[in-house]
C-alpha atoms as a PDB file:
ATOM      1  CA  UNK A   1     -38.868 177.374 131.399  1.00  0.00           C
ATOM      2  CA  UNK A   2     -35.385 177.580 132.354  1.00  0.00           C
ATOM      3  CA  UNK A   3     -32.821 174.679 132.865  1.00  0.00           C
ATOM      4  CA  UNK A   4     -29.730 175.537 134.873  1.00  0.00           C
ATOM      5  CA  UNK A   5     -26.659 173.415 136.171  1.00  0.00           C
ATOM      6  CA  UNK A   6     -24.460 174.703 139.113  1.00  0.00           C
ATOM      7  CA  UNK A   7     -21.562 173.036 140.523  1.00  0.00           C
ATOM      8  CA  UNK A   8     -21.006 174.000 144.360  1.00  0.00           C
ATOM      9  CA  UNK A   9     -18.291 171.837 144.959  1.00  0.00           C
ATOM     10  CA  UNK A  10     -16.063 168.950 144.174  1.00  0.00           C
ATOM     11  CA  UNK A  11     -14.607 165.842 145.530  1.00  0.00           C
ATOM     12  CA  UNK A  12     -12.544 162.570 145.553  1.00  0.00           C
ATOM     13  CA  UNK A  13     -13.812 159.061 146.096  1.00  0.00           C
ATOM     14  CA  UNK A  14     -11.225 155.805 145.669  1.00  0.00           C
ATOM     15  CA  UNK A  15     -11.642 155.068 141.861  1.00  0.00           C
ATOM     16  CA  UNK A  16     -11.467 151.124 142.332  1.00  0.00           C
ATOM     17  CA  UNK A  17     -14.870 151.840 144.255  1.00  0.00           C
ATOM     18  CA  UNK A  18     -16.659 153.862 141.563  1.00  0.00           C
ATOM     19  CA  UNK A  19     -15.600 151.518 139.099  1.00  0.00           C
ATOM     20  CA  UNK A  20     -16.005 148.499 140.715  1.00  0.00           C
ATOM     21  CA  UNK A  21     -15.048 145.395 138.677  1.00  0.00           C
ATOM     22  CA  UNK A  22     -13.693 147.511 136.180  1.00  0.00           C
ATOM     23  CA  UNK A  23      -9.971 146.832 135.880  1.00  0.00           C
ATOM     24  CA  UNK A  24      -7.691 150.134 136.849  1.00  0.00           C
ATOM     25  CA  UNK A  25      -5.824 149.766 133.671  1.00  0.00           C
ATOM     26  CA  UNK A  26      -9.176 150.443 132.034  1.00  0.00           C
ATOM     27  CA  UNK A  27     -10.804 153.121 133.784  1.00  0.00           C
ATOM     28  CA  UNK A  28      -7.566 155.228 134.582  1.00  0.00           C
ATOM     29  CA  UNK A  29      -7.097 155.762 131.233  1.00  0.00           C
ATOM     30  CA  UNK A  30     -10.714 158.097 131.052  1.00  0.00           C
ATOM     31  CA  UNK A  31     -10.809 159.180 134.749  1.00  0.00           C
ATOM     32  CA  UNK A  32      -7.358 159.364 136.576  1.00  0.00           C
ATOM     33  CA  UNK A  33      -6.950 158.511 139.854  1.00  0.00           C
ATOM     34  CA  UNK A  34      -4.699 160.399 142.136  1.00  0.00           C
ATOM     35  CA  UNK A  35      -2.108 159.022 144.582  1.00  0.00           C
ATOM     36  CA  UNK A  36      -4.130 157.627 147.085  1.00  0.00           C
ATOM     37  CA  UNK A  37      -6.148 155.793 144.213  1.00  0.00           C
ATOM     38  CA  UNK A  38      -9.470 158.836 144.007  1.00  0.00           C
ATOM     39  CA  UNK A  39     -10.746 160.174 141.020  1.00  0.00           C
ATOM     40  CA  UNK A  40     -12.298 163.869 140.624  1.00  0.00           C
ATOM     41  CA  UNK A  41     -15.969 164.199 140.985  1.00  0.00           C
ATOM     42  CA  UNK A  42     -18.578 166.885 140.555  1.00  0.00           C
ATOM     43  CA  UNK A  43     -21.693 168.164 143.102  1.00  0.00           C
ATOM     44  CA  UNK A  44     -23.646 168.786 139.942  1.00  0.00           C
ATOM     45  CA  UNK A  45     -27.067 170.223 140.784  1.00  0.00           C
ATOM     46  CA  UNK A  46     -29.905 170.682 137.909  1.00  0.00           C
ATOM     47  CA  UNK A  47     -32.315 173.917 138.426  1.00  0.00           C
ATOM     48  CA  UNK A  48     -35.560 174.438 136.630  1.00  0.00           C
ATOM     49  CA  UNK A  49     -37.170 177.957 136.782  1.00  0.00           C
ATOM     50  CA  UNK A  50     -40.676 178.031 135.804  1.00  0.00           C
ATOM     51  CA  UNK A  51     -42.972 180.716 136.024  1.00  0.00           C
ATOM     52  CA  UNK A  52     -43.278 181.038 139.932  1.00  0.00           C
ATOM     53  CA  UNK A  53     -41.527 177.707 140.648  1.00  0.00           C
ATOM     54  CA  UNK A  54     -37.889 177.310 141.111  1.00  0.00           C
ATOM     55  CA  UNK A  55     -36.763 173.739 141.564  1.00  0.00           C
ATOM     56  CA  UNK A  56     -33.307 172.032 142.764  1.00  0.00           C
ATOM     57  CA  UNK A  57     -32.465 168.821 142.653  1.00  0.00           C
ATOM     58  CA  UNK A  58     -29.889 167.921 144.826  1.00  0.00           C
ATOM     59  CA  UNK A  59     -27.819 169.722 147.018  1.00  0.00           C
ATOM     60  CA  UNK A  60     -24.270 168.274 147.151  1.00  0.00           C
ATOM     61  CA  UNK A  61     -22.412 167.613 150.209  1.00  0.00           C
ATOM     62  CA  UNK A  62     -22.371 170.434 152.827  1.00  0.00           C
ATOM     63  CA  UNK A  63     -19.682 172.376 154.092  1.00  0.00           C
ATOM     64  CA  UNK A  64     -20.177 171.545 158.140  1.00  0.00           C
ATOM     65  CA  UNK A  65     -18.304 168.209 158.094  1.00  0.00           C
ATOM     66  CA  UNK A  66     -15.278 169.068 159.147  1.00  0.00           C
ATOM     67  CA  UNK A  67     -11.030 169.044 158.533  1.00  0.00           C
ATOM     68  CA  UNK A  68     -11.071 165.089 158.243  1.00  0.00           C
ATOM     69  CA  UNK A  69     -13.906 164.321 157.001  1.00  0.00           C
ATOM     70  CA  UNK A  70     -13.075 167.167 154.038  1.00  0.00           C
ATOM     71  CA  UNK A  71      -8.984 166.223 153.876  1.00  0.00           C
ATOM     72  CA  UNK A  72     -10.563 162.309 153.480  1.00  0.00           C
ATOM     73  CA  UNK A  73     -12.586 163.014 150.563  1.00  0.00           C
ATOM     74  CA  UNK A  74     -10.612 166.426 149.628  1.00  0.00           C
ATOM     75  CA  UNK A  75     -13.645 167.991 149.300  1.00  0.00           C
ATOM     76  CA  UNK A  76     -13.128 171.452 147.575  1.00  0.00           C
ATOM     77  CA  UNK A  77     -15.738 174.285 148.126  1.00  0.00           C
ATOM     78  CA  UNK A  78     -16.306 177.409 149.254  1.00  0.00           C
ATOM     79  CA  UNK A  79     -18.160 178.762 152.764  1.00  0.00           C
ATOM     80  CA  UNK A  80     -22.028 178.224 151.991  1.00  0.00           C
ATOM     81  CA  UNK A  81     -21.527 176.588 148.574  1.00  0.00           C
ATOM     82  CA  UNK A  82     -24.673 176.436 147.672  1.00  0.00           C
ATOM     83  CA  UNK A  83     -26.064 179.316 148.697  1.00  0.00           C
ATOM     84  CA  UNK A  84     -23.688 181.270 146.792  1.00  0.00           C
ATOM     85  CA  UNK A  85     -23.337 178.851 143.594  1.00  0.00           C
ATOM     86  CA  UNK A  86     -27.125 179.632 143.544  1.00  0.00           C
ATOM     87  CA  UNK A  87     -26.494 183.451 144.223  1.00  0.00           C
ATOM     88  CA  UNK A  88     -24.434 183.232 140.958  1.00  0.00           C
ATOM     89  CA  UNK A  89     -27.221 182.159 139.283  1.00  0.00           C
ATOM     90  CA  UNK A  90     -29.219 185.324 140.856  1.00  0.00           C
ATOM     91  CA  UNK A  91     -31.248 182.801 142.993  1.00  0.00           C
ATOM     92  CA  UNK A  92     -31.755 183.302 146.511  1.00  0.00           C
ATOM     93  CA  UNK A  93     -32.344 180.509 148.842  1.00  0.00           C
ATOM     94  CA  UNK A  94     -35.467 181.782 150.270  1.00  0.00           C
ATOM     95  CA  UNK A  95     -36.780 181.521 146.696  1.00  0.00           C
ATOM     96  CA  UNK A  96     -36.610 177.894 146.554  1.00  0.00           C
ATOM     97  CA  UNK A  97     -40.213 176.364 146.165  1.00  0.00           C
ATOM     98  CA  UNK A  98     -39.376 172.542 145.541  1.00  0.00           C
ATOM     99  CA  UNK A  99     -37.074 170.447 146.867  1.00  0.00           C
ATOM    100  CA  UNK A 100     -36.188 167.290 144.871  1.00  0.00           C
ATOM    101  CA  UNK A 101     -34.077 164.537 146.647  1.00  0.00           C
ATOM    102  CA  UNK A 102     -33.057 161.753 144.302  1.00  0.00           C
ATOM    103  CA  UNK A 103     -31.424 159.905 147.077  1.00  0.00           C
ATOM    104  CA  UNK A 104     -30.298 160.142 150.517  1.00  0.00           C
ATOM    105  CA  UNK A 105     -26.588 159.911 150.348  1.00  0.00           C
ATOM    106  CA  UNK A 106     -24.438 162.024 152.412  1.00  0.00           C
ATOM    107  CA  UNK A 107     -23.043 163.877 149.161  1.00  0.00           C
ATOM    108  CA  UNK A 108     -26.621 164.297 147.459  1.00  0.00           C
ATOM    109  CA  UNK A 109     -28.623 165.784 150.456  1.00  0.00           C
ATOM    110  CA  UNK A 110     -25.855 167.166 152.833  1.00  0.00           C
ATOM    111  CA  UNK A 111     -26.199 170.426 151.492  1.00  0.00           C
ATOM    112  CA  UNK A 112     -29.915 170.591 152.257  1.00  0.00           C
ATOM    113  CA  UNK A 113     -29.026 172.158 155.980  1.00  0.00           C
ATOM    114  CA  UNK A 114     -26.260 174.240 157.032  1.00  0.00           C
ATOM    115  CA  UNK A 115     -25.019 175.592 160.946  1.00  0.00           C
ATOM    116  CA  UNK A 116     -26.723 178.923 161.969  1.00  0.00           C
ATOM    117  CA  UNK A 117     -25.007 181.459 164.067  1.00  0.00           C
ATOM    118  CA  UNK A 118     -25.813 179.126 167.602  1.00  0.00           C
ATOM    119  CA  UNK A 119     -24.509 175.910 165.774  1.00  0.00           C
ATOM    120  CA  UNK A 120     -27.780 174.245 165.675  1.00  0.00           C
ATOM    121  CA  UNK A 121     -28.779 172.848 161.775  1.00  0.00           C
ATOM    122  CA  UNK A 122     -31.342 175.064 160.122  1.00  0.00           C
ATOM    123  CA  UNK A 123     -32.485 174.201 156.134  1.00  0.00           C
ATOM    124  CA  UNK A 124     -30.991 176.063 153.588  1.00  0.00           C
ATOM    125  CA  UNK A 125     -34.039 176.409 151.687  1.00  0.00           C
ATOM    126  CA  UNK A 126     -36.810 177.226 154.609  1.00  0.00           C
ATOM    127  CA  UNK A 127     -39.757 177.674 152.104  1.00  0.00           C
ATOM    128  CA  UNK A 128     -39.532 174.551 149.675  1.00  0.00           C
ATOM    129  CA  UNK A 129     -41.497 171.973 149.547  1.00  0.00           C
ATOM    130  CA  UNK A 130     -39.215 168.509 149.734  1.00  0.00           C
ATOM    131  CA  UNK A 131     -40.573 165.897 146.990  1.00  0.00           C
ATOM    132  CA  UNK A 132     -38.727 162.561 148.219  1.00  0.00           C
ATOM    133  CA  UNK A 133     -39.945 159.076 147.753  1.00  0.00           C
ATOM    134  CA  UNK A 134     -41.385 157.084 151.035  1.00  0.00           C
ATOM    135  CA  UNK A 135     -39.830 153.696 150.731  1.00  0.00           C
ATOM    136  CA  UNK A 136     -36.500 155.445 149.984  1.00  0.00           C
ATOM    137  CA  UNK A 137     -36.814 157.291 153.144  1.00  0.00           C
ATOM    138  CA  UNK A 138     -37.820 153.872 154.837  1.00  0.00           C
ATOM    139  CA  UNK A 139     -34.853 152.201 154.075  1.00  0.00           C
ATOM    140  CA  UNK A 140     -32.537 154.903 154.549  1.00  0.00           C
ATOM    141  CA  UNK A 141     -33.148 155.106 158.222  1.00  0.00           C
ATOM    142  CA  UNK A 142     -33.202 151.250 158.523  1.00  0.00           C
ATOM    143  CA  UNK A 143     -30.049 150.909 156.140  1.00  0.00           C
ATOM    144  CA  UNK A 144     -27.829 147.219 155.945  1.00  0.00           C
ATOM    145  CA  UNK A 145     -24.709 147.512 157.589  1.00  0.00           C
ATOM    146  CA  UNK A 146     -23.039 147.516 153.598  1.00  0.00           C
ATOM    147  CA  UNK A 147     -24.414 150.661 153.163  1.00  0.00           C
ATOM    148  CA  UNK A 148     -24.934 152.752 156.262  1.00  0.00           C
ATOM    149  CA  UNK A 149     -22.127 154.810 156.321  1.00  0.00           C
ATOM    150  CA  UNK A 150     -23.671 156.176 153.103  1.00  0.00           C
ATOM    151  CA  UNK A 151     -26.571 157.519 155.312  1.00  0.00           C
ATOM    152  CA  UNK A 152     -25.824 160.578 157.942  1.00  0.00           C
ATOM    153  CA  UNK A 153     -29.289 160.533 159.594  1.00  0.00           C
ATOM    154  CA  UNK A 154     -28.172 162.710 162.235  1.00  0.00           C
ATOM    155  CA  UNK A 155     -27.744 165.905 159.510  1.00  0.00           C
ATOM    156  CA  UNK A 156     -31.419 164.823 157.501  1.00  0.00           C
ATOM    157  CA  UNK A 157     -33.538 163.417 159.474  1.00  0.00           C
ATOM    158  CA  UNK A 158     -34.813 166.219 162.206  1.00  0.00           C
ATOM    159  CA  UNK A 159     -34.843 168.386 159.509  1.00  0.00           C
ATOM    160  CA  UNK A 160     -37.496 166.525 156.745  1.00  0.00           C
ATOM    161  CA  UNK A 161     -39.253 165.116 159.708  1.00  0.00           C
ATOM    162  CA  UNK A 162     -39.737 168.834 160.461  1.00  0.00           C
ATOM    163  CA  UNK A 163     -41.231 169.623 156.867  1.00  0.00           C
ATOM    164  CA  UNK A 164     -43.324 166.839 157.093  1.00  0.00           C
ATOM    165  CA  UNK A 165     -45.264 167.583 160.441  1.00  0.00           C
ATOM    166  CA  UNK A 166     -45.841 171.561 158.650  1.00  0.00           C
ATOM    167  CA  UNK A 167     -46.535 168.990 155.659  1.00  0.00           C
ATOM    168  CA  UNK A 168     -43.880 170.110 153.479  1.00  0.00           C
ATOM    169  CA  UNK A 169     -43.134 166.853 152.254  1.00  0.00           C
ATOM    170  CA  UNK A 170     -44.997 165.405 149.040  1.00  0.00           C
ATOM    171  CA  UNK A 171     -43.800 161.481 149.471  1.00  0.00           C
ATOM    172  CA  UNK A 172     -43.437 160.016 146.544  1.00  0.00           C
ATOM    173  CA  UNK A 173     -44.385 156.685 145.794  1.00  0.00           C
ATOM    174  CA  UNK A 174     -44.641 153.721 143.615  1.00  0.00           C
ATOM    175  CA  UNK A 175     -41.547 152.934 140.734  1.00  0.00           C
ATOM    176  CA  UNK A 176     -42.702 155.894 138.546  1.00  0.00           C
ATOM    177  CA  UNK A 177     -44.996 158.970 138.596  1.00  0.00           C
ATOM    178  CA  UNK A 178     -45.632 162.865 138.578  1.00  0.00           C
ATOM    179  CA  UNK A 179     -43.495 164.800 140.998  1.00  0.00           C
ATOM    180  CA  UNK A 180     -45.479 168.235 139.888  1.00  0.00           C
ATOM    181  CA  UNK A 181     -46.692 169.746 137.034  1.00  0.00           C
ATOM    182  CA  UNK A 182     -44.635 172.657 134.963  1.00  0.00           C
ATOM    183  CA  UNK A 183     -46.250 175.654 132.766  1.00  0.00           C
ATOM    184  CA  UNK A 184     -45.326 173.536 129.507  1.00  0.00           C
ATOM    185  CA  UNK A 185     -43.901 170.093 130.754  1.00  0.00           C
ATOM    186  CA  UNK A 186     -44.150 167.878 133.741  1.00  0.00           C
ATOM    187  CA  UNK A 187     -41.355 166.762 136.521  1.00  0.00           C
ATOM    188  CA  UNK A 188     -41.735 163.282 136.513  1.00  0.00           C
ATOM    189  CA  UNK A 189     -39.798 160.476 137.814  1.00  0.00           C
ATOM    190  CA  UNK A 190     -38.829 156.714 137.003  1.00  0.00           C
ATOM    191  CA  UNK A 191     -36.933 154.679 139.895  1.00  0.00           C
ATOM    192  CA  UNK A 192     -34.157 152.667 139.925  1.00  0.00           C
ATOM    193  CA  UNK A 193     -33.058 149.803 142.670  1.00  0.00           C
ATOM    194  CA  UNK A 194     -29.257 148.867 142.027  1.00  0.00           C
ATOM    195  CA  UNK A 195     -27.197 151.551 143.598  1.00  0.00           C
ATOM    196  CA  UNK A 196     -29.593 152.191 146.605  1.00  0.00           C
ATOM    197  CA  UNK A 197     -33.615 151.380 146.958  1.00  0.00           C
ATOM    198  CA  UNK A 198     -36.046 153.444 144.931  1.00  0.00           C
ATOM    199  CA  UNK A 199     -33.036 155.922 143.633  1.00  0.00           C
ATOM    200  CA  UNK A 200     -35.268 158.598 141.499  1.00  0.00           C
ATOM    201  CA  UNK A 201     -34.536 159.872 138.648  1.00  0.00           C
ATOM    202  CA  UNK A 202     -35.993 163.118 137.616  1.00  0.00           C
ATOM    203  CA  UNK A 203     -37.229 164.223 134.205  1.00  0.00           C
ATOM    204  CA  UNK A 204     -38.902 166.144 131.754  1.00  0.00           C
ATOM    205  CA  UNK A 205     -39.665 166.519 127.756  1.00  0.00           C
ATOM    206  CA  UNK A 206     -35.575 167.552 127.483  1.00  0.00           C
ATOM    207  CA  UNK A 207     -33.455 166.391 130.609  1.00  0.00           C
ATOM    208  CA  UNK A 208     -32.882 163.534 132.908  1.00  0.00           C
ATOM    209  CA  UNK A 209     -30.591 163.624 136.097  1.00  0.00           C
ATOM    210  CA  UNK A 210     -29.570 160.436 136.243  1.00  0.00           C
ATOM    211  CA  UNK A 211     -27.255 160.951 140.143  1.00  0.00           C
ATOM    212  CA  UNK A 212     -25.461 157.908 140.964  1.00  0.00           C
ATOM    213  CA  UNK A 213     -27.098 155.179 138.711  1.00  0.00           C
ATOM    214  CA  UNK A 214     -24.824 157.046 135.652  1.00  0.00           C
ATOM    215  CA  UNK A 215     -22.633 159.048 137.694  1.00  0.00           C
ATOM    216  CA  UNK A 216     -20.149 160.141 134.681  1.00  0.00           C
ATOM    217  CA  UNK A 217     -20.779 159.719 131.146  1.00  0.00           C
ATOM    218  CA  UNK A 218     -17.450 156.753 131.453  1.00  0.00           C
ATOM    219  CA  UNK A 219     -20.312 155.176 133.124  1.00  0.00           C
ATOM    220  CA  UNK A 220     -22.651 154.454 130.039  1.00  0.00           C
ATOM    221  CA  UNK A 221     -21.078 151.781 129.126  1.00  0.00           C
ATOM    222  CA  UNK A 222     -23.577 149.171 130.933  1.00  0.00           C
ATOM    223  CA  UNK A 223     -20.879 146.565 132.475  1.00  0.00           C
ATOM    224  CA  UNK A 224     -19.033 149.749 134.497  1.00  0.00           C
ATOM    225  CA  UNK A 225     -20.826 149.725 137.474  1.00  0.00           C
ATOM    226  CA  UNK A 226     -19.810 151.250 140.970  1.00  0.00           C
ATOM    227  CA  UNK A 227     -18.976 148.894 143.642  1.00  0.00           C
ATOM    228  CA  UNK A 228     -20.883 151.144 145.938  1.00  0.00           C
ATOM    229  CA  UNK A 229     -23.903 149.620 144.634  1.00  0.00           C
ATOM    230  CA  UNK A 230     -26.310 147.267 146.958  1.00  0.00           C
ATOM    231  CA  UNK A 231     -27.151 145.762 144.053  1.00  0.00           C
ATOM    232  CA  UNK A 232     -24.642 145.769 140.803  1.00  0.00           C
ATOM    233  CA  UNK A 233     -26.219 143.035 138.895  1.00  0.00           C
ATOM    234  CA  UNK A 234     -29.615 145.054 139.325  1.00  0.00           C
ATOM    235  CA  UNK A 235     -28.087 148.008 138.093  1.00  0.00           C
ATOM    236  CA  UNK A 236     -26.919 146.785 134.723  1.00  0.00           C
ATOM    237  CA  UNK A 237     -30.314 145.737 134.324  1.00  0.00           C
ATOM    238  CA  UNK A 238     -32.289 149.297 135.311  1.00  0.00           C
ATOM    239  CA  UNK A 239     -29.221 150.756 133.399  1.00  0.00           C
ATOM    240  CA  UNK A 240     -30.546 149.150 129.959  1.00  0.00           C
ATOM    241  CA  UNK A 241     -33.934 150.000 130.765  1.00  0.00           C
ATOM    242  CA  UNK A 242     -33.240 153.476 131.339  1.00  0.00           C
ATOM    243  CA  UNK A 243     -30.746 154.147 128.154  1.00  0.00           C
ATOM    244  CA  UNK A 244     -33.840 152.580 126.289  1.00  0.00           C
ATOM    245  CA  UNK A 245     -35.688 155.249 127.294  1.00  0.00           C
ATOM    246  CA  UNK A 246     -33.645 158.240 126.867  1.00  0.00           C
ATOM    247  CA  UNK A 247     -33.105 157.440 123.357  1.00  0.00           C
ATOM    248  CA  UNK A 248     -36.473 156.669 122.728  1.00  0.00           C
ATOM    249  CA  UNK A 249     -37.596 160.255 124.221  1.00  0.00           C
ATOM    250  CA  UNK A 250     -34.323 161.525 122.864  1.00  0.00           C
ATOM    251  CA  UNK A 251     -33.774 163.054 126.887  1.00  0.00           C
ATOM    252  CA  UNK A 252     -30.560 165.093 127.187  1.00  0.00           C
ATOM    253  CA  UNK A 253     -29.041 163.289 130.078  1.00  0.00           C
ATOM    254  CA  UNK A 254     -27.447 164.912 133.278  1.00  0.00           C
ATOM    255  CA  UNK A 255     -23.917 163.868 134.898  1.00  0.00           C
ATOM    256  CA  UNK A 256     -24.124 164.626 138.474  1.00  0.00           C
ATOM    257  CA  UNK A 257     -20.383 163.731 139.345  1.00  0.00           C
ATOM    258  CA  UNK A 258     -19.057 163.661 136.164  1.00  0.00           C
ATOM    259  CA  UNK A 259     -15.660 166.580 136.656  1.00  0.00           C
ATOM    260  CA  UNK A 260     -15.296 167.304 132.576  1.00  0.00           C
ATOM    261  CA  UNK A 261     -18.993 167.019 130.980  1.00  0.00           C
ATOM    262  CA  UNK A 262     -21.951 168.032 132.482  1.00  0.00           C
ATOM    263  CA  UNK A 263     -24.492 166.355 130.147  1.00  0.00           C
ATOM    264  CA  UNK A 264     -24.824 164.235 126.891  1.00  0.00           C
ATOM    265  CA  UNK A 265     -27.145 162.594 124.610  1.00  0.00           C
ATOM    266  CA  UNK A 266     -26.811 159.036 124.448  1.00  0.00           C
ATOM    267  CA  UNK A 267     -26.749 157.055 121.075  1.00  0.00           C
ATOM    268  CA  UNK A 268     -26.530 153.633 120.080  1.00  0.00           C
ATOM    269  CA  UNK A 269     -23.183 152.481 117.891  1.00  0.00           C
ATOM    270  CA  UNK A 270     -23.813 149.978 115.108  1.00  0.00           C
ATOM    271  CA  UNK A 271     -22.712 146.592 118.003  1.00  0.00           C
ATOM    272  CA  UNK A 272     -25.541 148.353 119.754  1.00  0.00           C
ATOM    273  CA  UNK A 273     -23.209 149.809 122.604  1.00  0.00           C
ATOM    274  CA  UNK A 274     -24.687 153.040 124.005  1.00  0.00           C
ATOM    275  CA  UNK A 275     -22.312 155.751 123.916  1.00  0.00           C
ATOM    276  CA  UNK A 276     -22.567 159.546 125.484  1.00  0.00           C
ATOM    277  CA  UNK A 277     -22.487 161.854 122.186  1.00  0.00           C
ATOM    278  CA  UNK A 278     -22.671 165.771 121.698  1.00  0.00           C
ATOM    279  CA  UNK A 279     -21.250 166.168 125.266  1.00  0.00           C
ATOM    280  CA  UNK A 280     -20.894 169.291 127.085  1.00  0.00           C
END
């Protein structure tokens, strides 16, 4: 089995809002923001090959948006970014079997479709199966007004409903489970509810992709939490529960926006603050 990260594209989001209550003073020191106040942030996607499987998770934020949508969040990519940070890889779209969605954010799943020659939205990986979880999928089409913006229905929403009338779609469903099972491991997944309902996280006997409830390894530190969350004080909680974890299992954790490190292990210090160690 073969664990890959690929990066098919970067972006800016205001740095007060990733940080939320954070002081600037603090978190400009680790992660500086530019002149209009946005810090650098990754599209960080983790790949598994195994055996006849290839698995994504993820697929960053499309390149279809257009000039002010991309000059707004200077979003910096190339034509087809994922298609050809996979091609890097020697992986061909068509390859693709699984699908895994942690969340339904603009920047997490707009890369799942792209425009075809007639303009019209076709799926960038036409043979996967999509593993997604049901009351995530609930709520993101029935979104508070907080968060909606978050949510471009109009570039998901034909498309999974799509895959799930060919039933191409294996819901996921309850706080934790199996996603599928691997030659020597298993994918599973744990949820968490603070930065958007049932947010999954991904794992096996090694990694964890932990997407937007510890976007950068700045953001182990349990108090930093993003103001984009629904729910901060709920985060801080399923952020303890989760570091628990990962050093219990001794998981390798994966930064999906983080621009410098791609992953870490986490460790306690002797006040019993969990810091990101052995970070690459």
């Amino acid at each position: 089995m073969e664990n890959i990260l690929i990066s098919p594209g970067k972006f800016r989001l205001d740095g007060g809002a990733m940080f939320g209550i954070i002081p600037k003073p603090l978190w400009n020191k680790v992660h500086p923001a530019d002149n209009d106040n946005r810090i650098d942030l990754d599209l960080r996607l983790w790949i598994i090959k195994d055996q006849d499987r290839i698995i994504i998770t993820d697929t960053g934020i499309g390149d279809y948006h257009g000039e002010k949508f991309d000059e707004q969040f200077d979003v910096r990519q190339e034509h087809s970014p994922l298609k050809k940070a996979l091609a890097d890889k020697g992986i061909d779209c068509a390859g693709v079997t699984d699908l895994v969605i942690s969340h339904l954010h603009f920047d997490h799943v707009g890369g799942m479709v792209y425009k075809d020659e007639n303009g019209e939205f076709a799926p960038v990986f036409p043979n996967a199966t999509i593993h997604l979880h049901k009351d995530h999928w609930e709520y993101a089409l029935n979104p508070t007004l907080r968060d909606s913006g978050s949510f471009h229905k109009q570039y998901f929403k034909e498309t999974i409903e799509r895959f799930d009338k060919a039933g191409r779609v294996h819901w996921l469903t309850g706080k934790e489970g199996e996603i599928l099972k691997l030659s020597n491991d298993s994918l599973r997944f744990k949820c968490s509810y603070g930065h958007t309902p049932h947010l999954i996280h991904p794992y096996t006997n090694e990694y964890i992709y932990l997407a937007d409830l510890i976007p950068t390894s700045n953001h182990v530190h349990v108090p930093w939490v993003m103001g984009y969350d629904i729910a901060p004080g709920q985060t801080t909680v399923d952020k303890i529960e989760f570091l628990k974890m990962i050093v219990e299992k001794d998981l390798r954790v994966i930064f999906e926006h983080d621009p410098k490190y791609a992953s870490a292990k986490i460790t306690q210090n002797e006040r019993g603050k969990y810091i990101p160690v052995d970070l690459e």
